[in-house]
N, C-alpha and C. Protein backbone atom coordinates (compact mmCIF):
# COMPACT_ATOMS: atom_id res chain seq x y z
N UNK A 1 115.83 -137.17 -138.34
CA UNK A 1 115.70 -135.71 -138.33
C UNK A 1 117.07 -135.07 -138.36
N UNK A 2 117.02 -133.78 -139.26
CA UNK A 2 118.31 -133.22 -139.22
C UNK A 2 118.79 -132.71 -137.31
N UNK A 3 120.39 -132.64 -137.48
CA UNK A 3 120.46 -132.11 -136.11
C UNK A 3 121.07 -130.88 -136.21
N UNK A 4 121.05 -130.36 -135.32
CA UNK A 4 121.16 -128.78 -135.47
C UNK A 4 122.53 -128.26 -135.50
N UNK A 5 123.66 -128.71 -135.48
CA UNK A 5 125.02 -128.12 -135.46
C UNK A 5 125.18 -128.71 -137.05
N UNK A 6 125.40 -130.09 -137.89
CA UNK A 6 125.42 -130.06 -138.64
C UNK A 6 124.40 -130.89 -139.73
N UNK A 7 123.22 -130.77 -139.56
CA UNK A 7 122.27 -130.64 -140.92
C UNK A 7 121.60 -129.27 -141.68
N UNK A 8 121.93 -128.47 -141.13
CA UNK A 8 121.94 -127.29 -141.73
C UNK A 8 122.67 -126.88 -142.79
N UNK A 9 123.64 -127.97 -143.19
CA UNK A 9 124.49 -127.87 -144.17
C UNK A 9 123.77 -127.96 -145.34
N UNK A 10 123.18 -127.94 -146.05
CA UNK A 10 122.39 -128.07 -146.83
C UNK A 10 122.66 -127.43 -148.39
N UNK A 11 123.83 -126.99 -148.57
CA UNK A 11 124.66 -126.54 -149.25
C UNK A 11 123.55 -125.57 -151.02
N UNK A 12 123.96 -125.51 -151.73
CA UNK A 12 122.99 -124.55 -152.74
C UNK A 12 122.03 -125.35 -153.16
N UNK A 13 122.37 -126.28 -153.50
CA UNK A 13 120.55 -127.05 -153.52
C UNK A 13 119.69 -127.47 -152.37
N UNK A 14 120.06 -127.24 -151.07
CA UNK A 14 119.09 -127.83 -150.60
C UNK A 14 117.87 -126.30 -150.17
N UNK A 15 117.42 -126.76 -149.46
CA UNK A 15 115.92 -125.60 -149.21
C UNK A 15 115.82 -126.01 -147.57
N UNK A 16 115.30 -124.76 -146.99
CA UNK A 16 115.01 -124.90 -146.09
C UNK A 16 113.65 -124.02 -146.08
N UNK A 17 112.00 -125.15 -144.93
CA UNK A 17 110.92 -124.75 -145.53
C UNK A 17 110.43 -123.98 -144.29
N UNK A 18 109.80 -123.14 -143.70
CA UNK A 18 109.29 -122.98 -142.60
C UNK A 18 107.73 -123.11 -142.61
N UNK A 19 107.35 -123.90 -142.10
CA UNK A 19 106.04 -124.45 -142.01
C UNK A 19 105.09 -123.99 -140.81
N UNK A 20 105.27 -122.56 -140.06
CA UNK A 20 105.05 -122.44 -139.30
C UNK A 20 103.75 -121.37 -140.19
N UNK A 21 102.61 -120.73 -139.30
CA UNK A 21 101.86 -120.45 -139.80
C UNK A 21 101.66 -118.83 -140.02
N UNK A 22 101.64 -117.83 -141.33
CA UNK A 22 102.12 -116.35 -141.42
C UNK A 22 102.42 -115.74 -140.05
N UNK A 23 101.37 -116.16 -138.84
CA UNK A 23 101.44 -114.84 -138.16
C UNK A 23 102.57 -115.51 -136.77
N UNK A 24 102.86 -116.66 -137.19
CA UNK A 24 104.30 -116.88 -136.10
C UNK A 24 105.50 -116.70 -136.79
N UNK A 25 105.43 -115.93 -138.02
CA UNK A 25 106.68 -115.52 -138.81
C UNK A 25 107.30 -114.18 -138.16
N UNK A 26 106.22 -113.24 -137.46
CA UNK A 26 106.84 -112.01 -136.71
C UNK A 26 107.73 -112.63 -136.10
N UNK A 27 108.16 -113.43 -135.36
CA UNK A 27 109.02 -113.75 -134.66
C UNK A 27 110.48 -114.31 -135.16
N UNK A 28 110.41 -113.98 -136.44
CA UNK A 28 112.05 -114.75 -137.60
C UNK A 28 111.41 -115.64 -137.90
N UNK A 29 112.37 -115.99 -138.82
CA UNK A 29 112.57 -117.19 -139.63
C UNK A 29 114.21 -117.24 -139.74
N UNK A 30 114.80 -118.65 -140.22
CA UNK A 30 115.96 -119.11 -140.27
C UNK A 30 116.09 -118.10 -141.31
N UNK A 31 117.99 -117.93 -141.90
CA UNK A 31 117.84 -117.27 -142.71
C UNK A 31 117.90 -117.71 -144.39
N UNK A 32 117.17 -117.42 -145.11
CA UNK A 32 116.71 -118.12 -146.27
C UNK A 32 116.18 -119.50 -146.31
N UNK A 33 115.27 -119.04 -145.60
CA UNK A 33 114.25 -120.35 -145.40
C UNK A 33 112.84 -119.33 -146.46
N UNK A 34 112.31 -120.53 -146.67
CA UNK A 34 110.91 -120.32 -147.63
C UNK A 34 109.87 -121.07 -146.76
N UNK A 35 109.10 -119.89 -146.33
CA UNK A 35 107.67 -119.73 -145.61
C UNK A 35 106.49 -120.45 -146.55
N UNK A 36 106.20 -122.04 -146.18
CA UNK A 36 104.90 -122.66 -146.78
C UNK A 36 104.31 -123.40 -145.53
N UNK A 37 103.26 -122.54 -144.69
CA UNK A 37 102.46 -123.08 -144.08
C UNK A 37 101.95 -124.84 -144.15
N UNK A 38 102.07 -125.69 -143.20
CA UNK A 38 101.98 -126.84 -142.93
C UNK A 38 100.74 -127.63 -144.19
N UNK A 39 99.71 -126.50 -143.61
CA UNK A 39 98.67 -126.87 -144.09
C UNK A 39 98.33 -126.62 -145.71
N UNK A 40 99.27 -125.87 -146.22
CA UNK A 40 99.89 -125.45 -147.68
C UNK A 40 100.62 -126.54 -148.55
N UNK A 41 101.30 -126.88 -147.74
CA UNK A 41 102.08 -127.64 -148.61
C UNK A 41 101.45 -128.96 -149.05
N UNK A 42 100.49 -129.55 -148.57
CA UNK A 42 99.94 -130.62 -149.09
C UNK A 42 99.52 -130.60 -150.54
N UNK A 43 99.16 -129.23 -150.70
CA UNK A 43 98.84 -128.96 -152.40
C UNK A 43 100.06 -128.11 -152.79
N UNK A 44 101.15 -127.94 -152.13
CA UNK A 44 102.08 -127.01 -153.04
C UNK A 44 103.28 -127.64 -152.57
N UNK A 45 103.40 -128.94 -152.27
CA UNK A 45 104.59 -129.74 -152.08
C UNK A 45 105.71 -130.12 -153.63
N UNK A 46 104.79 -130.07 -154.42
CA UNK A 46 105.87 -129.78 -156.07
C UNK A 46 106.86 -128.86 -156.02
N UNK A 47 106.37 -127.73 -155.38
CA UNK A 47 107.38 -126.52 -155.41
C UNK A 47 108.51 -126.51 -154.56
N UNK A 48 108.61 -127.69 -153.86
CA UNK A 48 109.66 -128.08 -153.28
C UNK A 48 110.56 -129.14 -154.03
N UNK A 49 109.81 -129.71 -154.52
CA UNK A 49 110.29 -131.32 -155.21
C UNK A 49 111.46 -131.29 -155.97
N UNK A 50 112.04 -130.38 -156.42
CA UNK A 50 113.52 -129.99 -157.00
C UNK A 50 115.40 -129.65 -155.99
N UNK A 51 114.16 -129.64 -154.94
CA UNK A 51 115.51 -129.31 -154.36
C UNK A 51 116.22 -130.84 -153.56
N UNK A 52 117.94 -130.44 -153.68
CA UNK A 52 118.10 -131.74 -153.19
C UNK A 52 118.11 -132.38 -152.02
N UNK A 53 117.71 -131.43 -150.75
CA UNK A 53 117.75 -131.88 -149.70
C UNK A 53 116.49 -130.93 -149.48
N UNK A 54 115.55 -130.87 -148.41
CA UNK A 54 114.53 -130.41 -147.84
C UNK A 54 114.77 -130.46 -145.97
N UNK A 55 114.78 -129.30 -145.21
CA UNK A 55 114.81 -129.33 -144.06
C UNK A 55 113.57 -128.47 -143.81
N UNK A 56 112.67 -129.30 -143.27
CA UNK A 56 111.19 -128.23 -143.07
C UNK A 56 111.54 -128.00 -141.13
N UNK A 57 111.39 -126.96 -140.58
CA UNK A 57 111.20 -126.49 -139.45
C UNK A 57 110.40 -125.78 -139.22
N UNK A 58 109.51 -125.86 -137.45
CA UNK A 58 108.55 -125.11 -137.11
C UNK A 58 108.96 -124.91 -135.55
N UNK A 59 108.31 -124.43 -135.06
CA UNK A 59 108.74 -124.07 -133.50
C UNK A 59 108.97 -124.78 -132.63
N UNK A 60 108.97 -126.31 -132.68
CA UNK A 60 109.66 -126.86 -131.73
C UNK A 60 110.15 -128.28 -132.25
N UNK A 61 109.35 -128.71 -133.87
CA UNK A 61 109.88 -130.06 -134.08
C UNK A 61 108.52 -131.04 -134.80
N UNK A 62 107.36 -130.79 -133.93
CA UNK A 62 106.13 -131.64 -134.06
C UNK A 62 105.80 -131.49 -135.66
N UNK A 63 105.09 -130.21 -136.34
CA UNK A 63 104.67 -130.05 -137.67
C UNK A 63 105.39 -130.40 -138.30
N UNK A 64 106.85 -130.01 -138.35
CA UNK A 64 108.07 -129.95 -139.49
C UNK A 64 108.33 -131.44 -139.67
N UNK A 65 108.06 -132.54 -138.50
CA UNK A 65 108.30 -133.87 -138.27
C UNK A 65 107.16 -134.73 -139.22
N UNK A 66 106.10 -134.43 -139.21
CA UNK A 66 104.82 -134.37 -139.41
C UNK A 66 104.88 -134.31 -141.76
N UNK A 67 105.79 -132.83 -141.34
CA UNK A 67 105.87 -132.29 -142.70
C UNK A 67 106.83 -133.73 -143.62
N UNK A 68 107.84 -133.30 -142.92
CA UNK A 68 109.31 -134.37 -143.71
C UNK A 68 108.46 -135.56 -143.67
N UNK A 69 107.48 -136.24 -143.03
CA UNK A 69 106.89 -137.66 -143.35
C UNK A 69 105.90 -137.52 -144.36
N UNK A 70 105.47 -136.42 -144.68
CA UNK A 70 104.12 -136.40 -145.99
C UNK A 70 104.82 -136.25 -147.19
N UNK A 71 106.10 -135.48 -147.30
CA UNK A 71 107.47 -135.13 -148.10
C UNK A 71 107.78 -136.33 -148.84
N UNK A 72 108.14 -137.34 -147.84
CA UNK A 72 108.41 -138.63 -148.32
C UNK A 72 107.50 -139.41 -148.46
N UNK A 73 106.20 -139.72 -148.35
CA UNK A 73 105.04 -140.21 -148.70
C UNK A 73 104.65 -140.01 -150.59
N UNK A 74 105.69 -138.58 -150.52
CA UNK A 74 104.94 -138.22 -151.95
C UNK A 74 106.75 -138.61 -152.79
N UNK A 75 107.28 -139.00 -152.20
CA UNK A 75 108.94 -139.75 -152.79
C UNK A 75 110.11 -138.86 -152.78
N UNK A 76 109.76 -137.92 -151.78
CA UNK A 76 111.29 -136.74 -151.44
C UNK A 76 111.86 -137.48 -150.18
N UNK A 77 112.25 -138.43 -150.69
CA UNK A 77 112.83 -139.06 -149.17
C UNK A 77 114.05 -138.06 -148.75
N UNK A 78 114.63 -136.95 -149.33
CA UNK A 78 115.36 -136.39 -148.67
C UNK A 78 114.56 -135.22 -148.03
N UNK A 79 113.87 -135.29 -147.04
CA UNK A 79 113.47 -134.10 -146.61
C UNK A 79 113.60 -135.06 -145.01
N UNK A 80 113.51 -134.12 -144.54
CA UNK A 80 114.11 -134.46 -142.95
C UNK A 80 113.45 -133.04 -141.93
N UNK A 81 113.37 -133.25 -141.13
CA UNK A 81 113.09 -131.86 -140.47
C UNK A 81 114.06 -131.33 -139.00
N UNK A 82 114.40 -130.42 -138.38
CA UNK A 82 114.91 -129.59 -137.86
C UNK A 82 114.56 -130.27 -136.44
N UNK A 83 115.41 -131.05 -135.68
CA UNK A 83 114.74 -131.10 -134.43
C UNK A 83 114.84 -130.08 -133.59
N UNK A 84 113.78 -129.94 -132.83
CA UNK A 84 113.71 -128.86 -131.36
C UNK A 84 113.23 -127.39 -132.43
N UNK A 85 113.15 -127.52 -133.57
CA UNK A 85 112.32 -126.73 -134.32
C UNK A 85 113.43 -124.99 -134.16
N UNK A 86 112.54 -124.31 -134.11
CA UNK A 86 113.30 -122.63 -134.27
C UNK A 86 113.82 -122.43 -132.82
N UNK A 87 113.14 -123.09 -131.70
CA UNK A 87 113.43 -123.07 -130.34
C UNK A 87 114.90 -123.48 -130.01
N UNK A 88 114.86 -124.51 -130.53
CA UNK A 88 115.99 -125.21 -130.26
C UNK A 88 117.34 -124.37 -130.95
N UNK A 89 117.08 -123.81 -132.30
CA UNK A 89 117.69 -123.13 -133.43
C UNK A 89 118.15 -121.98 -132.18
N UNK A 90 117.40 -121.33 -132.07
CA UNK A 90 117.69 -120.21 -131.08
C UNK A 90 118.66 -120.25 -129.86
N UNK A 91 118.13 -121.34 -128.66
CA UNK A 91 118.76 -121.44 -128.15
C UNK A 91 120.56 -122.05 -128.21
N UNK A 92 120.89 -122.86 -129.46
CA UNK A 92 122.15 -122.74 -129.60
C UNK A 92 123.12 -121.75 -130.54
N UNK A 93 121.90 -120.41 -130.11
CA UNK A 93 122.89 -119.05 -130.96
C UNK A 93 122.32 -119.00 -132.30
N UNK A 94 121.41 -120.05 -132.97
CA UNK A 94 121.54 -119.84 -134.66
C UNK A 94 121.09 -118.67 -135.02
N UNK A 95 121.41 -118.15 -136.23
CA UNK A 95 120.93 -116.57 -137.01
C UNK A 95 119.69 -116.74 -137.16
N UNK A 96 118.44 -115.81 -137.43
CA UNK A 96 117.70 -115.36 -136.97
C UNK A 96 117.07 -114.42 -137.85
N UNK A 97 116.41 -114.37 -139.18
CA UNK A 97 116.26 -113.12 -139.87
C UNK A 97 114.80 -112.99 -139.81
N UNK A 98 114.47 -111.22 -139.51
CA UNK A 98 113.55 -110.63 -139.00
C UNK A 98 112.78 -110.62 -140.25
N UNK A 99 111.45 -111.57 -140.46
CA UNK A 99 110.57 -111.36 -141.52
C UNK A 99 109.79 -109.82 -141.47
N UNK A 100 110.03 -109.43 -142.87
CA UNK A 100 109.58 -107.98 -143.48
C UNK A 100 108.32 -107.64 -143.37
């Protein structure tokens, strides 16, 4: 799993996914992360498949963990997920952007 000071590096190709579900988005999202519900991505995991790194995060670690193993099931072995999820993100200061 990525760790939180430096796998976020993820530089212009990589993606970061938030897999958390629309209505726990009031609360932020990382910033420029792309919102695909857990239960979404099983049929819309292609739309990820281009990028070169994949960091899926959810609120504490479990889904996003869950996510990065179905990721690589389908041959994105670079997808990894966010430990300690947005919680963890938060508590060491990370940015924070207020979904619209």
């Amino acid at each position: 799993s990525a760790g939180l000071r430096g796998g976020l590096g993820a530089g212009e190709d990589g993606l970061l996914v938030d897999v958390r579900e629309s209505r726990e988005l009031k609360s932020g999202l990382l910033p420029d992360a792309v919102p695909i519900p857990m239960r979404e991505l099983t049929t819309r995991w292609e739309e990820v498949a281009q990028a070169n790194e994949i960091v899926c995060y959810c609120q504490v670690g479990a889904r996003s963990l869950e996510t990065a193993l179905f990721l690589r099931s389908k041959g994105l072995f670079n997808a990894t997920s966010l430990e300690g999820g947005i919680v963890a993100w938060r508590a060491i200061g990370g940015d924070i952007t207020t979904a619209s």
